[in-house]
N, C-alpha and C. Protein backbone atom coordinates (compact mmCIF):
# COMPACT_ATOMS: atom_id res chain seq x y z
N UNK A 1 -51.04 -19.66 27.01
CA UNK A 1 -50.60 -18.29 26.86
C UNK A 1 -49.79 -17.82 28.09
N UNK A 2 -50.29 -18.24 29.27
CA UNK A 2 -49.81 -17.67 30.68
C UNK A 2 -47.99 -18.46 30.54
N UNK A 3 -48.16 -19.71 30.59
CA UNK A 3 -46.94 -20.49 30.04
C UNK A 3 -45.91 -19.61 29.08
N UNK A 4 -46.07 -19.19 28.27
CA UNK A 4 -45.75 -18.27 27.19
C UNK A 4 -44.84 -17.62 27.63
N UNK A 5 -45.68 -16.30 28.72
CA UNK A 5 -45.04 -14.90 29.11
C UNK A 5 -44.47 -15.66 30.49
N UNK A 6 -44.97 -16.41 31.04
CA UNK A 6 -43.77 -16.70 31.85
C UNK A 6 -42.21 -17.15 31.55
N UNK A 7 -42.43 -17.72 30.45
CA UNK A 7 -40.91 -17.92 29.64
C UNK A 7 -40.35 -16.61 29.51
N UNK A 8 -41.03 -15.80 28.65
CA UNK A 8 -40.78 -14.58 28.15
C UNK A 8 -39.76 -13.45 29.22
N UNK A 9 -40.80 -13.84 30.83
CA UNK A 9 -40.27 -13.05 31.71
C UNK A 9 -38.72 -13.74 32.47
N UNK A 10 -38.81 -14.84 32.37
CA UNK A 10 -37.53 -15.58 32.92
C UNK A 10 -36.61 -15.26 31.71
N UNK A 11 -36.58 -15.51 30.56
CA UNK A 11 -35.39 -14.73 29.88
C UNK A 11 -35.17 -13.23 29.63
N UNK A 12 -36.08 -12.46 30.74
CA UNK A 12 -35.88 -11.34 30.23
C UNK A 12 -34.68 -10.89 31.41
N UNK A 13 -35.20 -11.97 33.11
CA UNK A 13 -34.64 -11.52 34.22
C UNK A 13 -33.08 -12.34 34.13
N UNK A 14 -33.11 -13.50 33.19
CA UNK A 14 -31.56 -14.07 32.64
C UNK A 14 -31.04 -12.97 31.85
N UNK A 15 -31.51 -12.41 31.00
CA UNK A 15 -30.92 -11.48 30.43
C UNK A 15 -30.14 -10.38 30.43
N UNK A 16 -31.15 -9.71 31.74
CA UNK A 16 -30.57 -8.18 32.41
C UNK A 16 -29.62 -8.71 33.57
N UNK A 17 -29.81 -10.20 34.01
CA UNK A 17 -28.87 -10.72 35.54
C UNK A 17 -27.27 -10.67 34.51
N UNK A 18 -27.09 -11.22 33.26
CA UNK A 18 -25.94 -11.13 32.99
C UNK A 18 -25.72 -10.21 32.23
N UNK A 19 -26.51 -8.92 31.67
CA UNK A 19 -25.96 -7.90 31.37
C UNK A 19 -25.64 -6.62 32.72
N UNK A 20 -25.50 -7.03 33.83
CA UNK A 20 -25.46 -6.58 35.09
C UNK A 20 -23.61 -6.97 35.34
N UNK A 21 -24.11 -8.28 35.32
CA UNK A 21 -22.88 -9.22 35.58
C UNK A 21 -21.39 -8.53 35.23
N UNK A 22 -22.04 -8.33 33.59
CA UNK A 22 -20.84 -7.79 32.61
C UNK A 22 -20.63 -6.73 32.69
N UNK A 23 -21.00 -5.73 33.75
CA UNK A 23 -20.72 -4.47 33.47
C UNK A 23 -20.41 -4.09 35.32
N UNK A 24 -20.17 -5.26 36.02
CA UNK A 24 -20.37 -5.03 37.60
C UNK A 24 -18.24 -4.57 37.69
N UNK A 25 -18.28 -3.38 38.14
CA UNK A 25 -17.03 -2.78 38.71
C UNK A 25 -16.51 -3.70 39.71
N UNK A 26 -14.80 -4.46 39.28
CA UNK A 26 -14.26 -5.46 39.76
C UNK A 26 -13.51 -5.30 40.99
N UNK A 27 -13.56 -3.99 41.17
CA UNK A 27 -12.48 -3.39 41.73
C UNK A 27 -12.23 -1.80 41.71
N UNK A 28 -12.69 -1.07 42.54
CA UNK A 28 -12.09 0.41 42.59
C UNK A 28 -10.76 1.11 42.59
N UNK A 29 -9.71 0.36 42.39
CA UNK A 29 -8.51 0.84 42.58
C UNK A 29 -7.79 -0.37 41.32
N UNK A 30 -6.71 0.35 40.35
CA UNK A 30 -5.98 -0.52 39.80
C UNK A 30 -4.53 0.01 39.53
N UNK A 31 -3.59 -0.98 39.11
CA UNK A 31 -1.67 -0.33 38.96
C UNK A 31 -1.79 -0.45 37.73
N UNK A 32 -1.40 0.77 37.66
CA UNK A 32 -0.53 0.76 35.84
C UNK A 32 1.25 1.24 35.57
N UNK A 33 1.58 1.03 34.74
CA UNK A 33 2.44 1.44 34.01
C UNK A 33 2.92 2.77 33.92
N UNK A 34 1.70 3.94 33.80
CA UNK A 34 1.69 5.70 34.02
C UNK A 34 -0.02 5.75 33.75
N UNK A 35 -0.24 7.31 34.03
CA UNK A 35 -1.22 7.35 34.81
C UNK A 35 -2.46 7.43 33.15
N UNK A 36 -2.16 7.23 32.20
CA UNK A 36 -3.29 6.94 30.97
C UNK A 36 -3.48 5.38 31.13
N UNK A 37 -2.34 4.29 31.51
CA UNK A 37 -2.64 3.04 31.63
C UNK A 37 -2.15 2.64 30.14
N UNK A 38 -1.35 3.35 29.11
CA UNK A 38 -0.81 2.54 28.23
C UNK A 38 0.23 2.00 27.99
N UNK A 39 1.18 2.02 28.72
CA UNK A 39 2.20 1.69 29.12
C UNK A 39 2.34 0.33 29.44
N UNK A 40 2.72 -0.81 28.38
CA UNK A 40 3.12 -2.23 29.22
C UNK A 40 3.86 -2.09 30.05
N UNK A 41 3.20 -2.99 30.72
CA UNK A 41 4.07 -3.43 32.42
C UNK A 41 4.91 -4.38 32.45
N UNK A 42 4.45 -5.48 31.75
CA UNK A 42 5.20 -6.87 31.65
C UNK A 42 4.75 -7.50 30.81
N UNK A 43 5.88 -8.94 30.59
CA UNK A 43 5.44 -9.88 29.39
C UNK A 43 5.36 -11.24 30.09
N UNK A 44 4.03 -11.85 30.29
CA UNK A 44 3.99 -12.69 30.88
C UNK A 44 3.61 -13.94 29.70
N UNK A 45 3.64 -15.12 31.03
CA UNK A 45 3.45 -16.55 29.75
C UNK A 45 2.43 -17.10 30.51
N UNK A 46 1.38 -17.86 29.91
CA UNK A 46 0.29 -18.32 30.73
C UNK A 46 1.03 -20.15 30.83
N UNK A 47 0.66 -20.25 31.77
CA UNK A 47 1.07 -21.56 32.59
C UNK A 47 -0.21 -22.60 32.64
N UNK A 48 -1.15 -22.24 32.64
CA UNK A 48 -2.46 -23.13 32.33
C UNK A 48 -3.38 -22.38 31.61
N UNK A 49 -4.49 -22.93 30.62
CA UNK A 49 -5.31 -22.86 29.79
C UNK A 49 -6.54 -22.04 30.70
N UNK A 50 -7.40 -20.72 30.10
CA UNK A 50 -7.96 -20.16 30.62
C UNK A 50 -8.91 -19.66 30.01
N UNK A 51 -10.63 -19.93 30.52
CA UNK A 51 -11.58 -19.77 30.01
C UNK A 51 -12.53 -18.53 30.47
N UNK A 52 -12.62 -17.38 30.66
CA UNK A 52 -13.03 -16.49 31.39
C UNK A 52 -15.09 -16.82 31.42
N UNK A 53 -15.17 -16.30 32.63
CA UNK A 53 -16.33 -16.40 32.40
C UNK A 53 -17.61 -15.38 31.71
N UNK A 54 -17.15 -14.16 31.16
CA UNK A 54 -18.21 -13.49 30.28
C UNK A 54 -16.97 -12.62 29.45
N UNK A 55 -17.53 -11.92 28.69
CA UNK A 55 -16.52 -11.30 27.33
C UNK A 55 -15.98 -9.63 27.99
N UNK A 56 -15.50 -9.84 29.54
CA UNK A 56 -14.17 -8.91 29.62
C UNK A 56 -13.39 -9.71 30.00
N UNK A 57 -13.38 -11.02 29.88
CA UNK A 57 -12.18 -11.44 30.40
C UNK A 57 -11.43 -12.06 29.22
N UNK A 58 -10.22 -11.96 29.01
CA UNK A 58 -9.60 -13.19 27.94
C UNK A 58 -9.20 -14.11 27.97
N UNK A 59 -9.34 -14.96 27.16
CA UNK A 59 -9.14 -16.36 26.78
C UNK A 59 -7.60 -16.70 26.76
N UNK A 60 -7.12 -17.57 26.76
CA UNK A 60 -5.87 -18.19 26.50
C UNK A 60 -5.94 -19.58 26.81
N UNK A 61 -4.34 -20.51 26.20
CA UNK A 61 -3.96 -21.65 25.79
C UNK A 61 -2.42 -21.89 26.95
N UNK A 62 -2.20 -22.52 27.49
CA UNK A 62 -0.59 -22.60 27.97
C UNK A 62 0.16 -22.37 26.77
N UNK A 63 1.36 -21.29 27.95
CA UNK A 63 2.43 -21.63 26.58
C UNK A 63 1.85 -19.90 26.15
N UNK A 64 0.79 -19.31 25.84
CA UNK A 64 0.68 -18.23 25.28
C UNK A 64 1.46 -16.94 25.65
N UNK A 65 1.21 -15.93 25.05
CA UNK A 65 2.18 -14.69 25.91
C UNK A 65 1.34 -13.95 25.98
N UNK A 66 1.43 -12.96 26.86
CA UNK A 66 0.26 -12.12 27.38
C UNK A 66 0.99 -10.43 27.65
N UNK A 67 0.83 -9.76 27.08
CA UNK A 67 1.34 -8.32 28.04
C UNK A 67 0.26 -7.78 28.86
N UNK A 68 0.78 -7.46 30.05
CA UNK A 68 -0.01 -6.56 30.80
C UNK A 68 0.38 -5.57 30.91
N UNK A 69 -0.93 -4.67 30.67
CA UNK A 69 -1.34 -3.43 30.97
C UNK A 69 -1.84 -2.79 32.33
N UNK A 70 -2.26 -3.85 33.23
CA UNK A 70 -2.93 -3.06 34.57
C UNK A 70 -3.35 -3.70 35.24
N UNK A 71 -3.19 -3.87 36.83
CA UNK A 71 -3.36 -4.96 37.56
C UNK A 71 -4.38 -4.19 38.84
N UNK A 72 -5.42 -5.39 39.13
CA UNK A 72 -6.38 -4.25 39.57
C UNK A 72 -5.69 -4.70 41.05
N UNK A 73 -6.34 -3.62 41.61
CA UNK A 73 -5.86 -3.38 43.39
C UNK A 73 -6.64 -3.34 44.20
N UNK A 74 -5.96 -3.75 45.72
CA UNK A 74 -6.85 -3.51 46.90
C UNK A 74 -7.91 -4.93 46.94
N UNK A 75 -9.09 -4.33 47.09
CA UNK A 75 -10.29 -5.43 46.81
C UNK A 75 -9.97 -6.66 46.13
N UNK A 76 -8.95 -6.34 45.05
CA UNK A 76 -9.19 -7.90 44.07
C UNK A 76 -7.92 -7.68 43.34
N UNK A 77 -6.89 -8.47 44.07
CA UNK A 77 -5.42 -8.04 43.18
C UNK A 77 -5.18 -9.37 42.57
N UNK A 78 -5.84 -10.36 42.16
CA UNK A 78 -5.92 -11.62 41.41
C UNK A 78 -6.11 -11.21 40.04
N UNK A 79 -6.80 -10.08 39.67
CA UNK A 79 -6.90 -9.91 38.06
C UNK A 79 -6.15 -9.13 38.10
N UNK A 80 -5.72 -9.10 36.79
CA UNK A 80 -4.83 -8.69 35.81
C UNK A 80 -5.58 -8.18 34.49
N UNK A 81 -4.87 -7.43 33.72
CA UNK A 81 -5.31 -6.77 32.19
C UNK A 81 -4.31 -7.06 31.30
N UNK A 82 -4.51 -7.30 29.97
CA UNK A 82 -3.43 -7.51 29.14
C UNK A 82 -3.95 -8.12 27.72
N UNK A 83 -3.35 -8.13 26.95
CA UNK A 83 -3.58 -8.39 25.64
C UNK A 83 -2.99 -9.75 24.94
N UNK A 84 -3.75 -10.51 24.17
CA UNK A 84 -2.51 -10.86 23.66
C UNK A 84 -3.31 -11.34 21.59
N UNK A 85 -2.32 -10.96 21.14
CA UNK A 85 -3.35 -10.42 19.88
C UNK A 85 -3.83 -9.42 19.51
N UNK A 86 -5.45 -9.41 19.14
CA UNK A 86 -5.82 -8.47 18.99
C UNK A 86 -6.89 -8.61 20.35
N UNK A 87 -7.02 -9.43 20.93
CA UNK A 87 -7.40 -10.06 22.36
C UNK A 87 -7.26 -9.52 23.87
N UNK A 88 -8.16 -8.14 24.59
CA UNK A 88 -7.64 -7.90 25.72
C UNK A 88 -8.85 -8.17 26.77
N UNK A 89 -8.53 -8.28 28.03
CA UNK A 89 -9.05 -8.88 28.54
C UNK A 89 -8.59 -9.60 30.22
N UNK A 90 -9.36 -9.37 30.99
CA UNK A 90 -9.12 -9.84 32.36
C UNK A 90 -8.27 -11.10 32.65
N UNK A 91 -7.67 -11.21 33.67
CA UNK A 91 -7.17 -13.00 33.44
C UNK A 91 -6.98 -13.21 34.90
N UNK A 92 -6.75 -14.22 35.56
CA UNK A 92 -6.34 -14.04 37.07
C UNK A 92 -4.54 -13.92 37.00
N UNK A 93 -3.98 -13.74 37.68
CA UNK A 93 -2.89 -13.58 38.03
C UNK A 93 -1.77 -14.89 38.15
N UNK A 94 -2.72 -15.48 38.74
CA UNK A 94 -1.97 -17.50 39.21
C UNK A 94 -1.88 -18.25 37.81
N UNK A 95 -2.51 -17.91 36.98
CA UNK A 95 -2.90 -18.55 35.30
C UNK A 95 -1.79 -17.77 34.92
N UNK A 96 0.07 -17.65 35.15
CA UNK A 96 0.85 -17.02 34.53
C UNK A 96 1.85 -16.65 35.55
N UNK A 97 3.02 -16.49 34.60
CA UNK A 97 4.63 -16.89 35.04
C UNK A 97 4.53 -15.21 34.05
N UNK A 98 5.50 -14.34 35.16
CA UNK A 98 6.28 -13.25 34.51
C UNK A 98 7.17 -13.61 34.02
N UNK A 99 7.43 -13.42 32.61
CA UNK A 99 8.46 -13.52 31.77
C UNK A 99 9.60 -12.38 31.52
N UNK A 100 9.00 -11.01 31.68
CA UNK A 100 9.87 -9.79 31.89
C UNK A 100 9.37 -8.74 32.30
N UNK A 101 9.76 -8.00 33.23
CA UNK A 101 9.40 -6.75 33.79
C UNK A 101 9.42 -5.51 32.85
N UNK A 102 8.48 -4.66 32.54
CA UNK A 102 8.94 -3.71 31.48
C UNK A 102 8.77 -2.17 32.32
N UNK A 103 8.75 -2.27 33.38
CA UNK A 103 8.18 -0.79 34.02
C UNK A 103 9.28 -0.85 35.15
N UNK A 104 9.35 0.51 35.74
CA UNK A 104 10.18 0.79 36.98
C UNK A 104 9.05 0.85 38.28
N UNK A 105 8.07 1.42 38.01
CA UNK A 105 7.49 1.35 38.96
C UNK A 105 5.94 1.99 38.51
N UNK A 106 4.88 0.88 39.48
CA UNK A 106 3.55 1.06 39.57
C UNK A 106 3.05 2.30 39.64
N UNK A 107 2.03 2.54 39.90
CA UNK A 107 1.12 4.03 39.38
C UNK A 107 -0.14 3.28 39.33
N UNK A 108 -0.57 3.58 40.59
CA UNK A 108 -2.03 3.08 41.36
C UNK A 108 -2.92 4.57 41.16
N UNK A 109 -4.15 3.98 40.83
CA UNK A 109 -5.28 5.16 40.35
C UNK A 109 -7.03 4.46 40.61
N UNK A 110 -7.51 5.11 40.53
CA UNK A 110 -8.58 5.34 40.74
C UNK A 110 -9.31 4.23 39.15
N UNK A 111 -10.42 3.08 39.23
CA UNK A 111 -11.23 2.59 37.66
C UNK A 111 -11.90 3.46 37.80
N UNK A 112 -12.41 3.08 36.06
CA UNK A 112 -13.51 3.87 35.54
C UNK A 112 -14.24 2.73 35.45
N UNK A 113 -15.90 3.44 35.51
CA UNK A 113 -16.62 2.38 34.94
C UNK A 113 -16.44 1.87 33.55
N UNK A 114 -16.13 2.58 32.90
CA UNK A 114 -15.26 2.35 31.33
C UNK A 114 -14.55 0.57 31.31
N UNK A 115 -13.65 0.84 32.26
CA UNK A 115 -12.52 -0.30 32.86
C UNK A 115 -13.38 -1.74 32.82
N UNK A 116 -14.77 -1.81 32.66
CA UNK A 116 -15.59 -2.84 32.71
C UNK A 116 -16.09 -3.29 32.19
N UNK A 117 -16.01 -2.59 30.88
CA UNK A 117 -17.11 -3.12 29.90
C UNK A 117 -16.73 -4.10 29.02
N UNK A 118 -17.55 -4.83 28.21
CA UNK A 118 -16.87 -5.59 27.68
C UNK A 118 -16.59 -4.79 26.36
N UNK A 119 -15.03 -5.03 25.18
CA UNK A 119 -14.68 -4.60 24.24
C UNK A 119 -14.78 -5.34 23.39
N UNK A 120 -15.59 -5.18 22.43
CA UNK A 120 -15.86 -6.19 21.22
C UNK A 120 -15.65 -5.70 19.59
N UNK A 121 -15.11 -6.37 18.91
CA UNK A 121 -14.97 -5.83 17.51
C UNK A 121 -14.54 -3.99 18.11
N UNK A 122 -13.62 -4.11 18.65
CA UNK A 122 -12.86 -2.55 18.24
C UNK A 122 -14.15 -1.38 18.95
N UNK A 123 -15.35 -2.01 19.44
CA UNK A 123 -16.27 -0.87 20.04
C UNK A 123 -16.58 -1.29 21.29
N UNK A 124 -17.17 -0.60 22.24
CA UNK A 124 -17.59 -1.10 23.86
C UNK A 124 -19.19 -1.27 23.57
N UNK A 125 -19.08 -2.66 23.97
CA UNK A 125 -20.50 -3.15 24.08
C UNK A 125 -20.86 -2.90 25.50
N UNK A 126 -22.22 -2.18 25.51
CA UNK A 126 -22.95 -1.81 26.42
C UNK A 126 -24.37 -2.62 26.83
N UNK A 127 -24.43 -3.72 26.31
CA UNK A 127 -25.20 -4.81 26.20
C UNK A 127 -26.09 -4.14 26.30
């Protein structure tokens, strides 16, 4: 029985360690496009195959196209935001070749904790 709930308690502390994970603010400062953040920025092409490690980041294949929406700042200017599909999602920056510039100029702001969550089926999962 003791065996049991000790299982019980190790997947409970795996559980909440990566629903922590997925919701940990990447970065306090990010660039957008204008100051709502809907505005594409650019059309980039991914240059190597990319596996994110929990569900805010997105996936891609080389060769794919990606638009970005918002590039985080300061602390951590390696990620990037962008879509490609119905697919949005974190990516690093080096995983991709700008293909075209679509903005005149950046518009740095303040994340939300919003900015972190993961987006699933069209709703924000709050694990």
């Amino acid at each position: 029985m003791s065996r049991i709930l000790d299982q019980r308690i190790l997947l409970l502390v795996i559980s909440f360690s990566a629903s922590v994970q997925s919701t940990k603010v990447l970065s306090k400062w990010k660039k957008c496009g204008d100051p709502e953040c809907e505005k594409a920025m650019s059309r980039v092409q991914a240059t190597t195959d990319y596996l994110g490690p929990d569900c805010r980041y997105l996936n891609f294949k080389t060769g794919e196209e990606i638009i970005v929406y918002s590039k985080l700042s300061r602390e951590n200017e390696n990620l990037w935001t962008g879509s490609k599909g119905k697919d949005f999602g974190y990516f690093p920056r080096d995983a991709v070749k700008v293909e075209e510039v679509l903005i005149g100029e950046e518009v740095e702001m303040l994340t939300k904790e919003t900015d972190f969550l993961c987006l699933s089926e069209d709703k924000y999962n709050f694990e």
